[in-house]
N, C-alpha and C. Protein backbone atom coordinates (compact mmCIF):
# COMPACT_ATOMS: atom_id res chain seq x y z
N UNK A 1 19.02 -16.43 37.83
CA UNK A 1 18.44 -15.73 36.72
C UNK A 1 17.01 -15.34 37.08
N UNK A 2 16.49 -14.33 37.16
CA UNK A 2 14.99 -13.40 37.08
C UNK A 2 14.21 -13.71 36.21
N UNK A 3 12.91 -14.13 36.14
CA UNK A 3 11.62 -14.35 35.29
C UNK A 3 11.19 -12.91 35.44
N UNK A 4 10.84 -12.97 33.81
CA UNK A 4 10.43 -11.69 33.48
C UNK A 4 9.01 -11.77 33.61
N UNK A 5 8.40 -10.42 34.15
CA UNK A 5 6.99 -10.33 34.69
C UNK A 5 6.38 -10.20 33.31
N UNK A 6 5.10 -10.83 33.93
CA UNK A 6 4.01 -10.88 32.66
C UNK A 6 4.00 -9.62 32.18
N UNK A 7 3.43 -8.61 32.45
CA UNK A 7 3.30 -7.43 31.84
C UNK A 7 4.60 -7.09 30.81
N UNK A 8 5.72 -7.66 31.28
CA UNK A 8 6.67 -7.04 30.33
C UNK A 8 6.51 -8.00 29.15
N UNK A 9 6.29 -9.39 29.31
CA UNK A 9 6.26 -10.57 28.51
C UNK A 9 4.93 -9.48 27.32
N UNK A 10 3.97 -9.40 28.35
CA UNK A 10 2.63 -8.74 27.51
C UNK A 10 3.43 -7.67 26.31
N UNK A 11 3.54 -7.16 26.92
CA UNK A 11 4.26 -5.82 26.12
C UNK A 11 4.83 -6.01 24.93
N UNK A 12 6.20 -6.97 25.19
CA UNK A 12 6.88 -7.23 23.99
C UNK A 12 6.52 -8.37 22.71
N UNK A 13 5.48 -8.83 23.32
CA UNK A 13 4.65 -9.73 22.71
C UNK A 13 3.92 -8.36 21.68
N UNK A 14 3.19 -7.55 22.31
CA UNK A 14 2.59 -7.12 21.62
C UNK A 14 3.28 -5.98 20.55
N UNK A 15 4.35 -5.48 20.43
CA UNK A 15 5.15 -4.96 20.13
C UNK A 15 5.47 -5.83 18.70
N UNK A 16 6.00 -7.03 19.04
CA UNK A 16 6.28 -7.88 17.99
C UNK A 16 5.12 -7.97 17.24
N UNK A 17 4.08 -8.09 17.68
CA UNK A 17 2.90 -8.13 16.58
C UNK A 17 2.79 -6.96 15.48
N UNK A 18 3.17 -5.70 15.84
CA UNK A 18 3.37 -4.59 15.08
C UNK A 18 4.63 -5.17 13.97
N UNK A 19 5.32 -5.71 14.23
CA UNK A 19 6.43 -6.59 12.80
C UNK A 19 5.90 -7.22 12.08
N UNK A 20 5.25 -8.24 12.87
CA UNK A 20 5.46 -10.07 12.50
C UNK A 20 4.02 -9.78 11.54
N UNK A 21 2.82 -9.17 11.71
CA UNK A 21 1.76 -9.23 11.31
C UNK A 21 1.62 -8.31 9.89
N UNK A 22 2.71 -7.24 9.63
CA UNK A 22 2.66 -6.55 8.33
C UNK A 22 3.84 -7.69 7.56
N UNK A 23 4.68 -8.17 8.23
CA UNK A 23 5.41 -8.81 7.33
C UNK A 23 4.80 -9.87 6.62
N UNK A 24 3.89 -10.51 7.58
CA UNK A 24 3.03 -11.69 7.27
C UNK A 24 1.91 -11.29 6.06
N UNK A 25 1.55 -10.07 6.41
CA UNK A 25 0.60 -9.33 5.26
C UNK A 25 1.24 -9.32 3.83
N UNK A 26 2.52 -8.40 4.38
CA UNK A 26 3.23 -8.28 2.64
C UNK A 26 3.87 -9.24 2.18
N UNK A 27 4.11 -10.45 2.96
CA UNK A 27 4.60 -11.81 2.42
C UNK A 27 3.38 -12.65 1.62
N UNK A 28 2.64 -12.48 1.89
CA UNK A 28 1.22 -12.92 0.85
C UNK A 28 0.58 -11.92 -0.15
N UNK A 29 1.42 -10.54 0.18
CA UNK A 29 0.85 -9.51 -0.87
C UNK A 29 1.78 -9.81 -2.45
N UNK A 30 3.58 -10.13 -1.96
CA UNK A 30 4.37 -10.85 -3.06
C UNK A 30 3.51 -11.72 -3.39
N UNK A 31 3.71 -12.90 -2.59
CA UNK A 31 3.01 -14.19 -3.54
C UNK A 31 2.01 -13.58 -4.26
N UNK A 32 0.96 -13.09 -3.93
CA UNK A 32 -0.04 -12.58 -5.28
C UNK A 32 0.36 -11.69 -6.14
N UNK A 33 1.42 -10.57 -5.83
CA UNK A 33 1.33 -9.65 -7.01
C UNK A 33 2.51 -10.50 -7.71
N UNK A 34 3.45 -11.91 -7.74
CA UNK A 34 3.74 -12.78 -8.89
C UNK A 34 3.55 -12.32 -10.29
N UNK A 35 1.87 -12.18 -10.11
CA UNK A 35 1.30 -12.29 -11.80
C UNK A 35 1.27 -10.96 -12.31
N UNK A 36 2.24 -9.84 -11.75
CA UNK A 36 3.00 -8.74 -12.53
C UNK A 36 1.39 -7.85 -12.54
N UNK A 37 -0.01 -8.00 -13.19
CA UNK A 37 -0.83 -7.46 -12.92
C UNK A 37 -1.61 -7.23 -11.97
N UNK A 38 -1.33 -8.70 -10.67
CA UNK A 38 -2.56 -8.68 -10.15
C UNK A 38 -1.94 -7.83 -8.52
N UNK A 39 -0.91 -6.58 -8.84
CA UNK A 39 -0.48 -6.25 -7.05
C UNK A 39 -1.69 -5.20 -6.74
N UNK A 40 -2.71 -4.78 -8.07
CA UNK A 40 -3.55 -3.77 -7.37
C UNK A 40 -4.79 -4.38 -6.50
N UNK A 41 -5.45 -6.06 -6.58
CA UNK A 41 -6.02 -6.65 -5.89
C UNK A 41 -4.99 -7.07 -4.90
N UNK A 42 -4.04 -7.49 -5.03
CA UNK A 42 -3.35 -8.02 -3.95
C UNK A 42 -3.00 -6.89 -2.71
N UNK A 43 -3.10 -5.34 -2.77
CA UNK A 43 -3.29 -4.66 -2.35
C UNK A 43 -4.28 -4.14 -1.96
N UNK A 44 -4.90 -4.33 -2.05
CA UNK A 44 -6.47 -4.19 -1.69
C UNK A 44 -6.91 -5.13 -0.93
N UNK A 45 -6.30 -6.87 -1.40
CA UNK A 45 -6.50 -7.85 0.14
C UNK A 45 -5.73 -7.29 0.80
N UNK A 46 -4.20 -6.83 0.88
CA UNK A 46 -3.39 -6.86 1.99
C UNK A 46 -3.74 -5.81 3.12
N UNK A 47 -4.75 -4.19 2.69
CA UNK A 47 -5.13 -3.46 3.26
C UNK A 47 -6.70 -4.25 4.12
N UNK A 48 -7.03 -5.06 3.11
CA UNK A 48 -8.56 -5.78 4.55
C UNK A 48 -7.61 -6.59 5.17
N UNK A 49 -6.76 -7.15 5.20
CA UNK A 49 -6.43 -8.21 6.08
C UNK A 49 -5.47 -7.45 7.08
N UNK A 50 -4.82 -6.24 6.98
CA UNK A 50 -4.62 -5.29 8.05
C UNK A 50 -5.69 -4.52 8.69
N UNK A 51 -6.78 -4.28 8.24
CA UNK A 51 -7.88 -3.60 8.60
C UNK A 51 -8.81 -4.59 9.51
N UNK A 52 -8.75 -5.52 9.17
CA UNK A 52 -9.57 -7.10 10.38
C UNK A 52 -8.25 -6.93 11.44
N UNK A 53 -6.86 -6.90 11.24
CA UNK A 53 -6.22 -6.97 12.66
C UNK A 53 -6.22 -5.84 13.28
N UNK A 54 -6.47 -4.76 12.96
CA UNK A 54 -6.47 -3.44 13.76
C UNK A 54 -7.95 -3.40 14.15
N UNK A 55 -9.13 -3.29 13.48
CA UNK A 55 -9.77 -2.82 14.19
C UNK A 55 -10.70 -4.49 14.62
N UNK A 56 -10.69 -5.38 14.22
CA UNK A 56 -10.93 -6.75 14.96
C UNK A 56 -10.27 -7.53 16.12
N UNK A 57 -8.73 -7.20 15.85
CA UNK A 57 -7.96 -8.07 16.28
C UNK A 57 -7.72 -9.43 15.63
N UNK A 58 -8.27 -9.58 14.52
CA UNK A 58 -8.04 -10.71 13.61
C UNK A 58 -6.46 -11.30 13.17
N UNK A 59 -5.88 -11.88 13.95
CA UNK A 59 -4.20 -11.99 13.91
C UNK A 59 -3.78 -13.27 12.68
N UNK A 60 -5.02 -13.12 11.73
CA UNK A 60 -4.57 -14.17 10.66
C UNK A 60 -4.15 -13.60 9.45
N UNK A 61 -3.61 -12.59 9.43
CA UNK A 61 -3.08 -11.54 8.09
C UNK A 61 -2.89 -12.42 7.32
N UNK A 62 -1.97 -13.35 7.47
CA UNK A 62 -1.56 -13.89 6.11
C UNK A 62 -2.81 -14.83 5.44
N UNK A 63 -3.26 -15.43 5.97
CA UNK A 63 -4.90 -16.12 5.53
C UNK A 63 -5.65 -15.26 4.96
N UNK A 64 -6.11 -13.85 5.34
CA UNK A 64 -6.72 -12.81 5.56
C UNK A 64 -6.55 -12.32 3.94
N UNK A 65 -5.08 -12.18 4.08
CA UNK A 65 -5.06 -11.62 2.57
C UNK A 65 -5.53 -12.50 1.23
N UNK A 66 -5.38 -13.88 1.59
CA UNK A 66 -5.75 -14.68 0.42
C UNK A 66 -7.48 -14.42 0.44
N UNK A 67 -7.64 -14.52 1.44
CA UNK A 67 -9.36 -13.90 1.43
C UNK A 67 -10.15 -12.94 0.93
N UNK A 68 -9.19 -11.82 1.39
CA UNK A 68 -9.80 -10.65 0.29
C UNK A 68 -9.27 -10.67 -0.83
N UNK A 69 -7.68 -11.43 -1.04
CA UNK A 69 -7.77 -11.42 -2.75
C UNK A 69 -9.34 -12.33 -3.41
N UNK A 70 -10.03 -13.09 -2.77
CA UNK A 70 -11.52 -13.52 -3.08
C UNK A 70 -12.29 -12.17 -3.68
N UNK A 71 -12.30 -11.13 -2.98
CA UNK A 71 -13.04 -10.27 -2.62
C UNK A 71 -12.60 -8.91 -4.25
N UNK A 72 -11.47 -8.99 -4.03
CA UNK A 72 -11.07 -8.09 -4.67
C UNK A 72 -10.39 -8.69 -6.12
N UNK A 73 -10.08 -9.71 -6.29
CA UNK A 73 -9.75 -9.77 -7.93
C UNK A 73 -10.27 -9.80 -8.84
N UNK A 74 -11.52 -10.15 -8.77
CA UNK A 74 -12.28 -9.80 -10.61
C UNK A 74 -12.52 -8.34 -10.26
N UNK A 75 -12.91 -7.34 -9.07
CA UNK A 75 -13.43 -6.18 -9.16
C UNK A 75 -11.86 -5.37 -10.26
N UNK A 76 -11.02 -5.52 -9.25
CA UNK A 76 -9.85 -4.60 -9.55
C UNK A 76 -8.58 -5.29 -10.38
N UNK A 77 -9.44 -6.83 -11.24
CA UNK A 77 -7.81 -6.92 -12.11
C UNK A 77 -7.64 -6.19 -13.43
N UNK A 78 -9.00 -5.79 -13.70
CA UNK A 78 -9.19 -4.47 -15.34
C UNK A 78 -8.13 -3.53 -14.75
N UNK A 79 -8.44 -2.88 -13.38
CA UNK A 79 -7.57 -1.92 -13.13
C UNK A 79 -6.99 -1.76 -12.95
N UNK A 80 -5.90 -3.13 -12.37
CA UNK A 80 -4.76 -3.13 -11.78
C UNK A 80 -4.13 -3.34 -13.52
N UNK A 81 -4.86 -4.56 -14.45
CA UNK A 81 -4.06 -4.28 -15.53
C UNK A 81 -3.93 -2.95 -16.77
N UNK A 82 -4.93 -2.18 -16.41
CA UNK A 82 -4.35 -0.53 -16.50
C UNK A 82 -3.31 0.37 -16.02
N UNK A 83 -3.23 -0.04 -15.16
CA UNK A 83 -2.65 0.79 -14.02
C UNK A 83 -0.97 0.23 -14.20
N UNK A 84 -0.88 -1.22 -14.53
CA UNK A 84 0.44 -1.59 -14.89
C UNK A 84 0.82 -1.05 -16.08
N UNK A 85 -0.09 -1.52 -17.22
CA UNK A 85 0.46 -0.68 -18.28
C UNK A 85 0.94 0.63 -18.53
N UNK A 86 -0.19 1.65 -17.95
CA UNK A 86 0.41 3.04 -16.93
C UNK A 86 1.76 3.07 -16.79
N UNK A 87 2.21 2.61 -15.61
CA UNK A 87 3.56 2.58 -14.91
C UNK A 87 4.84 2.22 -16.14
N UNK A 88 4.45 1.07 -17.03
CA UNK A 88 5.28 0.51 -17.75
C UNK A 88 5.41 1.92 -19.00
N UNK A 89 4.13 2.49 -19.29
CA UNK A 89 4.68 4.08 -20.59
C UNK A 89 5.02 5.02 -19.91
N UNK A 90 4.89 5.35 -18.37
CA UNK A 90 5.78 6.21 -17.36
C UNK A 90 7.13 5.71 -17.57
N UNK A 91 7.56 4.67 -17.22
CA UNK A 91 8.82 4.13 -17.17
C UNK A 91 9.45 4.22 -18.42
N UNK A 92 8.96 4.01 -19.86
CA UNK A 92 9.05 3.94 -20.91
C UNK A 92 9.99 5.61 -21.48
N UNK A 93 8.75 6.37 -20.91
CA UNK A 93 9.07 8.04 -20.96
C UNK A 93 10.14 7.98 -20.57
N UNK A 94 10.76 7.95 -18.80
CA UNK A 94 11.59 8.46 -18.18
C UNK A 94 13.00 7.58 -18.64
N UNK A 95 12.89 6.99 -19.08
CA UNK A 95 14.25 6.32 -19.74
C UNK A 95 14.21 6.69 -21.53
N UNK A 96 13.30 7.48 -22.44
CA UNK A 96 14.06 7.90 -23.33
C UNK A 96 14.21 9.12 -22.60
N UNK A 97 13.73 10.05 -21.41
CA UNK A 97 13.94 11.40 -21.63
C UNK A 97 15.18 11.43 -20.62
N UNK A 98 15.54 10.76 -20.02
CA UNK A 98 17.57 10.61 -19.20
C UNK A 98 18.38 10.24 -20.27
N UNK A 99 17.78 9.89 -21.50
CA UNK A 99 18.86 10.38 -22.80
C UNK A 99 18.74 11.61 -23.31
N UNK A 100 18.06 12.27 -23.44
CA UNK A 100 17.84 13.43 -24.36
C UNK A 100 18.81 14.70 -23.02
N UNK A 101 19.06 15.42 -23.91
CA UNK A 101 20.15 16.52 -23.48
C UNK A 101 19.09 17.84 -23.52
N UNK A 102 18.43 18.36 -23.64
CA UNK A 102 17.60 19.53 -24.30
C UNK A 102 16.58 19.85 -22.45
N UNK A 103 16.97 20.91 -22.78
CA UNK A 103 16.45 21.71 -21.39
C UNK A 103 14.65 21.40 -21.16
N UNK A 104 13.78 21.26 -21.79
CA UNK A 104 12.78 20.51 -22.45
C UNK A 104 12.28 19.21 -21.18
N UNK A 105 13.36 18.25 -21.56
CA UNK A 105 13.37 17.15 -20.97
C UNK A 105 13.45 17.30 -19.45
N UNK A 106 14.14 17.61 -18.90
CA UNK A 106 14.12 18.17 -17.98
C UNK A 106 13.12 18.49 -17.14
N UNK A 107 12.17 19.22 -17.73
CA UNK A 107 10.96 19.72 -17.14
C UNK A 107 9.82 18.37 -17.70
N UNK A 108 9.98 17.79 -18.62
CA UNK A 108 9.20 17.15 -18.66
C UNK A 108 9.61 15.74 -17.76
N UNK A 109 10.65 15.36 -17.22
CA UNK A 109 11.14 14.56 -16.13
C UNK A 109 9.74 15.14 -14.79
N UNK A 110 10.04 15.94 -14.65
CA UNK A 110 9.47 16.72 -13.79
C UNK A 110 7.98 16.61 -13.58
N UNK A 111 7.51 16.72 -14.94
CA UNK A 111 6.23 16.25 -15.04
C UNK A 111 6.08 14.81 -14.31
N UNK A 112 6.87 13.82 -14.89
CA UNK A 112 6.68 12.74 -14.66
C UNK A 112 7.24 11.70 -13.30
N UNK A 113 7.75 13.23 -12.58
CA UNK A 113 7.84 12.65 -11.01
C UNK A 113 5.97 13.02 -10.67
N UNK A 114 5.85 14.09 -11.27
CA UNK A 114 4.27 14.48 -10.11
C UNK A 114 3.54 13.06 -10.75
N UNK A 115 3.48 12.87 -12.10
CA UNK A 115 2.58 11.89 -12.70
C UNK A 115 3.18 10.34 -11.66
N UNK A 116 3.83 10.30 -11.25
CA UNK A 116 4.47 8.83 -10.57
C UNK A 116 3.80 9.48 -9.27
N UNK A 117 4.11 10.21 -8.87
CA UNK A 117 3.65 10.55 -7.30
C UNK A 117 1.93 10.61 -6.78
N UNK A 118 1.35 11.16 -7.98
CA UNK A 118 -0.20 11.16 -8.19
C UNK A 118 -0.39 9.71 -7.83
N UNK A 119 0.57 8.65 -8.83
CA UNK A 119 -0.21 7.53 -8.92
C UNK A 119 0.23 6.68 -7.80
N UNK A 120 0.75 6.90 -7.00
CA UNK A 120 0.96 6.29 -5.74
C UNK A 120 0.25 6.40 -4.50
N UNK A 121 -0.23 7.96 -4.63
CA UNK A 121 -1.33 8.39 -3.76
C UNK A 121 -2.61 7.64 -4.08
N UNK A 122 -2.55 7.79 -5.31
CA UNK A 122 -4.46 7.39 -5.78
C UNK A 122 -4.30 5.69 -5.06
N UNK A 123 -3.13 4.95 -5.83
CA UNK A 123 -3.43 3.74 -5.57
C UNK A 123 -3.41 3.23 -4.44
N UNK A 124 -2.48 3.98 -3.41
CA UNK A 124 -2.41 3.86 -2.06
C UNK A 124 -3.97 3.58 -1.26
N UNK A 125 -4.56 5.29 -1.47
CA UNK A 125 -6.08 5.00 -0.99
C UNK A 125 -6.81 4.14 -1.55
N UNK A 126 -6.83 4.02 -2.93
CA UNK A 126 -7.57 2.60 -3.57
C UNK A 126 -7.66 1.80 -2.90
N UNK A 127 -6.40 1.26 -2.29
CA UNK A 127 -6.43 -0.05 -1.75
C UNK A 127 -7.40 -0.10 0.16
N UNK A 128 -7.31 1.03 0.06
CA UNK A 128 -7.85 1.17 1.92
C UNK A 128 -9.31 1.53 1.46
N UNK A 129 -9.22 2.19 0.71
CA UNK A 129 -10.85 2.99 0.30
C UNK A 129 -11.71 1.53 0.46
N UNK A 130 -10.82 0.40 -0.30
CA UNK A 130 -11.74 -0.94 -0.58
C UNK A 130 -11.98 -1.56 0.56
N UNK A 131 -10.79 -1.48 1.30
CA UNK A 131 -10.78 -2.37 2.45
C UNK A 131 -12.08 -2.44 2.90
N UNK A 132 -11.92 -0.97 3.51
CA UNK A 132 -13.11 -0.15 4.40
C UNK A 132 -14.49 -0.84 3.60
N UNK A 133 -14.63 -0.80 2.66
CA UNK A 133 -16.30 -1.47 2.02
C UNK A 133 -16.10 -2.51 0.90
N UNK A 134 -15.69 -3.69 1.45
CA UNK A 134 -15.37 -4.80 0.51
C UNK A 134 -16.63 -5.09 -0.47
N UNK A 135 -17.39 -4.93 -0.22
CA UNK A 135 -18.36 -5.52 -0.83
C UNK A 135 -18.98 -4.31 -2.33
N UNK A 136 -18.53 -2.97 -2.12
CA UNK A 136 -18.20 -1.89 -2.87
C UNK A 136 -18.22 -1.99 -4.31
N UNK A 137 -18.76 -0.90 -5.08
CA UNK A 137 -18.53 -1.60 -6.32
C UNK A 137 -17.25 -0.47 -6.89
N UNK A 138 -16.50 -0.50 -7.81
CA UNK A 138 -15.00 0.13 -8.14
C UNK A 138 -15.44 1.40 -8.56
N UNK A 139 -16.10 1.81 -8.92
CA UNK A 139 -16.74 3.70 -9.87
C UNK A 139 -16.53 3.98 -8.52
N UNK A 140 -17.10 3.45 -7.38
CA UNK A 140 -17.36 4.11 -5.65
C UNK A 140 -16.06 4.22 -5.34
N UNK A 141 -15.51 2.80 -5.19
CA UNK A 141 -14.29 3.26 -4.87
C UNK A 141 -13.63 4.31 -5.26
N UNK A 142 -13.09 4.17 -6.50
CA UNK A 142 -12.36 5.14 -7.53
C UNK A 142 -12.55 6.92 -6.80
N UNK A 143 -13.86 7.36 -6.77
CA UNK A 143 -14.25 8.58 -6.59
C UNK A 143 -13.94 9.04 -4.93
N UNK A 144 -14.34 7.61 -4.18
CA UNK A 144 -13.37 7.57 -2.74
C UNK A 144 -12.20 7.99 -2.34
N UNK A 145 -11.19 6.90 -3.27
CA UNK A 145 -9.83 7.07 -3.21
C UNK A 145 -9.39 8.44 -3.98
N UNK A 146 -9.90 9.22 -4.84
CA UNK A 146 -9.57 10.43 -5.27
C UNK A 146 -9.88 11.74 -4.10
N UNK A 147 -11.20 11.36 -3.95
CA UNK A 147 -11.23 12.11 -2.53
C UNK A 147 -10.42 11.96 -1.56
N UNK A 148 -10.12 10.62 -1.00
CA UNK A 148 -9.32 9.90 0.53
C UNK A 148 -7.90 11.29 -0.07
N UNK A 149 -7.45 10.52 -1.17
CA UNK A 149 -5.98 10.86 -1.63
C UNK A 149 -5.62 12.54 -2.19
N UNK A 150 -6.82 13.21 -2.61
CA UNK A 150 -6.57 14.39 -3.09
C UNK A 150 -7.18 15.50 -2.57
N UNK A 151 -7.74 14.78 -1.68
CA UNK A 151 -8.94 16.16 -0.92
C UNK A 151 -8.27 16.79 0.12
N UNK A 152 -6.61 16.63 0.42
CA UNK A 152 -6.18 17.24 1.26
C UNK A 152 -4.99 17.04 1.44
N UNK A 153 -4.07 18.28 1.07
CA UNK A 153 -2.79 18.34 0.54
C UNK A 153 -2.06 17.75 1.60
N UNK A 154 -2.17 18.00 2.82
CA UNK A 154 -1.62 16.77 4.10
C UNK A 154 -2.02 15.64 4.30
N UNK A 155 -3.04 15.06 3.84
CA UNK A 155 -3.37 13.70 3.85
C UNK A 155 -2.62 13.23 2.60
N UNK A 156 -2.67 14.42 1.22
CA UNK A 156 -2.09 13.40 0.41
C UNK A 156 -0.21 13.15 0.53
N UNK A 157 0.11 14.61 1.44
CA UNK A 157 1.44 14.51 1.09
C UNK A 157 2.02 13.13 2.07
N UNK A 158 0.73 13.01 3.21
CA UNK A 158 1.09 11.80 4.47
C UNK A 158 1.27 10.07 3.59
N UNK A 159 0.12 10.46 2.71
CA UNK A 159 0.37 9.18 2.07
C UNK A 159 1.24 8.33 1.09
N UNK A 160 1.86 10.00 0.50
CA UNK A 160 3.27 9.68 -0.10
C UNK A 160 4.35 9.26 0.80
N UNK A 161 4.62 10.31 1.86
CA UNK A 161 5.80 10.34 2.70
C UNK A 161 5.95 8.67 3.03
N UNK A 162 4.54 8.15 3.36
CA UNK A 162 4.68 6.67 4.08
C UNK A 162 5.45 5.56 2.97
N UNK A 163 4.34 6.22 1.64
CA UNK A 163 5.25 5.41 0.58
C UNK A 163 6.40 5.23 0.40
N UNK A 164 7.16 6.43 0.39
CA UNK A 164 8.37 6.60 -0.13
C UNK A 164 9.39 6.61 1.28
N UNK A 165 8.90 6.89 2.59
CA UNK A 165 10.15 6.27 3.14
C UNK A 165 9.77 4.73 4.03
N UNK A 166 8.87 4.18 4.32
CA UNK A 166 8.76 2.94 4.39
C UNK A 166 9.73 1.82 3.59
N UNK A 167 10.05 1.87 2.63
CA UNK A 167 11.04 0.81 1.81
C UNK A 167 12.88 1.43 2.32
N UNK A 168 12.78 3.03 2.63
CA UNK A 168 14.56 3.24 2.82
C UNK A 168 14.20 2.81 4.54
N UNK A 169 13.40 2.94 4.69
CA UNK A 169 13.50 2.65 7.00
C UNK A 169 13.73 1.01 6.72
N UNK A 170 13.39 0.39 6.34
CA UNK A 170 12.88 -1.05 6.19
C UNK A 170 14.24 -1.79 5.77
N UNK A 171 15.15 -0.84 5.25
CA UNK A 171 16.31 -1.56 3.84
C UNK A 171 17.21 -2.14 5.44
N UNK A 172 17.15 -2.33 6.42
CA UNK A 172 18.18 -2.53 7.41
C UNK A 172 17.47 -4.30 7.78
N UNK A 173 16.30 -4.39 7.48
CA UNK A 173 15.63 -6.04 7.82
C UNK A 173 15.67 -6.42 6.62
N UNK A 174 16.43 -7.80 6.84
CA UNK A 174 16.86 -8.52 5.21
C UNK A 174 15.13 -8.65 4.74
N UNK A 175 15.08 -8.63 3.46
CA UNK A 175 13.36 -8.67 2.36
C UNK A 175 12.62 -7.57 3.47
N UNK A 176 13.06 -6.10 4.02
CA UNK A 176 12.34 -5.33 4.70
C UNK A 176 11.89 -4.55 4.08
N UNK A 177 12.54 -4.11 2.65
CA UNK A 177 11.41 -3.10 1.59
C UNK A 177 11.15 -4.18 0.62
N UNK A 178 10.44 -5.58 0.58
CA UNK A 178 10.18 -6.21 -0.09
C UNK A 178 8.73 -6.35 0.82
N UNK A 179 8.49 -6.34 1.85
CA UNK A 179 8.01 -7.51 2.73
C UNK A 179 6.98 -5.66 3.21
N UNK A 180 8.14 -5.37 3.99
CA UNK A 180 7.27 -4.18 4.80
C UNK A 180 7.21 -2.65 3.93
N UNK A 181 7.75 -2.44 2.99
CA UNK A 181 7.82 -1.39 2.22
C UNK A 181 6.50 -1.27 1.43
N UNK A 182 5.48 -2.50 1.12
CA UNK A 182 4.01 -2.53 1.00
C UNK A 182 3.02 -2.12 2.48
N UNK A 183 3.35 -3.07 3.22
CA UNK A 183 2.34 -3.02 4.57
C UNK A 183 2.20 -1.54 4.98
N UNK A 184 3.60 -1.34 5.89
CA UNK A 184 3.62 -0.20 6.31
C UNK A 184 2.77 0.95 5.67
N UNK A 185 3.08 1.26 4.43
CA UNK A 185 2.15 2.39 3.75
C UNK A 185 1.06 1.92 3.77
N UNK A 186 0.43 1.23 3.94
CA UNK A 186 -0.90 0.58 3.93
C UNK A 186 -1.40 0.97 5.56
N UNK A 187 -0.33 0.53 6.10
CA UNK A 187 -1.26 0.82 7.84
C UNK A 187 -1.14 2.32 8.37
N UNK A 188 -0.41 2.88 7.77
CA UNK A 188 -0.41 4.48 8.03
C UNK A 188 -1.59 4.81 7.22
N UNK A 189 -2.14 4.96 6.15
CA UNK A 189 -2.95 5.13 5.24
C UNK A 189 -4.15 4.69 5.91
N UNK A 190 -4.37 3.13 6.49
CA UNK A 190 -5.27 3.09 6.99
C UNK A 190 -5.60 3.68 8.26
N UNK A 191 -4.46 4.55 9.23
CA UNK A 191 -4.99 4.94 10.39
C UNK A 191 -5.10 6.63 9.72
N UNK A 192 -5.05 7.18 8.97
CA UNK A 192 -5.06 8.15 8.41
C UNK A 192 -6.80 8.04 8.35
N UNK A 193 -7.25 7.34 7.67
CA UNK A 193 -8.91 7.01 6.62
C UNK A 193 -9.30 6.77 8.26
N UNK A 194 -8.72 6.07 9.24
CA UNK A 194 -9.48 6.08 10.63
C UNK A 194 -9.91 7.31 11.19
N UNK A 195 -8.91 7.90 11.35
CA UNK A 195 -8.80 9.01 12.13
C UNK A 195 -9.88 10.55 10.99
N UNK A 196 -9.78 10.20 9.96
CA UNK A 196 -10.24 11.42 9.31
C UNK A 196 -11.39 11.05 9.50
N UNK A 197 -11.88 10.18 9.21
CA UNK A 197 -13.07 9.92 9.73
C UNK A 197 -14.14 9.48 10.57
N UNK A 198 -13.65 9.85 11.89
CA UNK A 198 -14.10 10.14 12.79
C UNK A 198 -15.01 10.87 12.77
């Protein structure tokens, strides 16, 4: 039997870290978002504690995130518990208007894909906008992440796309749109906010 050369050992080592380290992220992003309000801080740690392993090399994601949930839960639990309530009279809408029959509804469905899609973008960058300046106060953020997310119809449509197919790529690793269907959009998003701003 052949010993495999270091370099290849290197390689696939590092390869696996691209898995093991978002799973580890969004496995502590569940445990915090638990409390039904708190996934918009828990998103906001899970984007610093990917943002210390990319551009630090900091390979303690899962620690990482309980850290910046430090950082980020009294700033962003007003908003995250807005932002739930939000989602819950979106949701509210779109299940009386898949009863109603009237051509009407329809278009107002419609409305309320862009209104769901807006709010995935905004909150997406929210959470990286913070990363990037933990110490930040939320009005900054806020006006950040509207910029990050709306100032450019390819950045914003990049930040949806990640959203929305990250959880169907993922559905093949058992808890893979549980686990990585958060991260992933988070680390595209964050090499997006890298790269633009350059």
């Amino acid at each position: 039997m052949t010993a495999m050369s270091p370099s290849f050992s290197r390689t696939a080592m590092r390869w696996l870290e691209y898995v093991a380290y978002p799973i580890a992220a969004g496995t502590a992003f569940v445990i915090l978002s638990l409390g039904i309000v708190t996934w918009l801080p828990a998103a906001a740690a899970m984007a610093y504690a990917l943002q210390r392993w990319r551009v630090d090399g900091d390979s303690h994601c899962f620690a990482n995130v309980f850290r910046g949930w430090r950082l980020y839960r009294r700033a962003l639990l007003l908003h995250g518990i807005a932002s739930t309530l939000a989602v819950g009279l979106l949701a509210a809408d779109v299940v009386f208007l898949l009863d109603r029959r009237e051509p009407v509804a329809f278009l107002l469905l419609a409305l309320q894909a862009g209104i769901l899609a807006a709010f995935v973008i905004y909150h997406l960058a929210l959470a990286v906008v913070a990363a990037q300046a933990p110490s930040g106060r939320v009005t900054e953020w806020c006006r950040d992440a509207i910029t990050f997310g709306f100032g450019s119809v390819n950045r914003g449509t990049a930040l949806l796309s990640a959203a929305i197919a990250a959880p169907i790529l993922t559905v093949v690793i058992p808890l893979g749109p549980l686990l990585l269907g958060t991260s992933l959009p988070v680390l595209v998003a964050l090499s997006i906010y890298e790269r633009e701003s350059r």
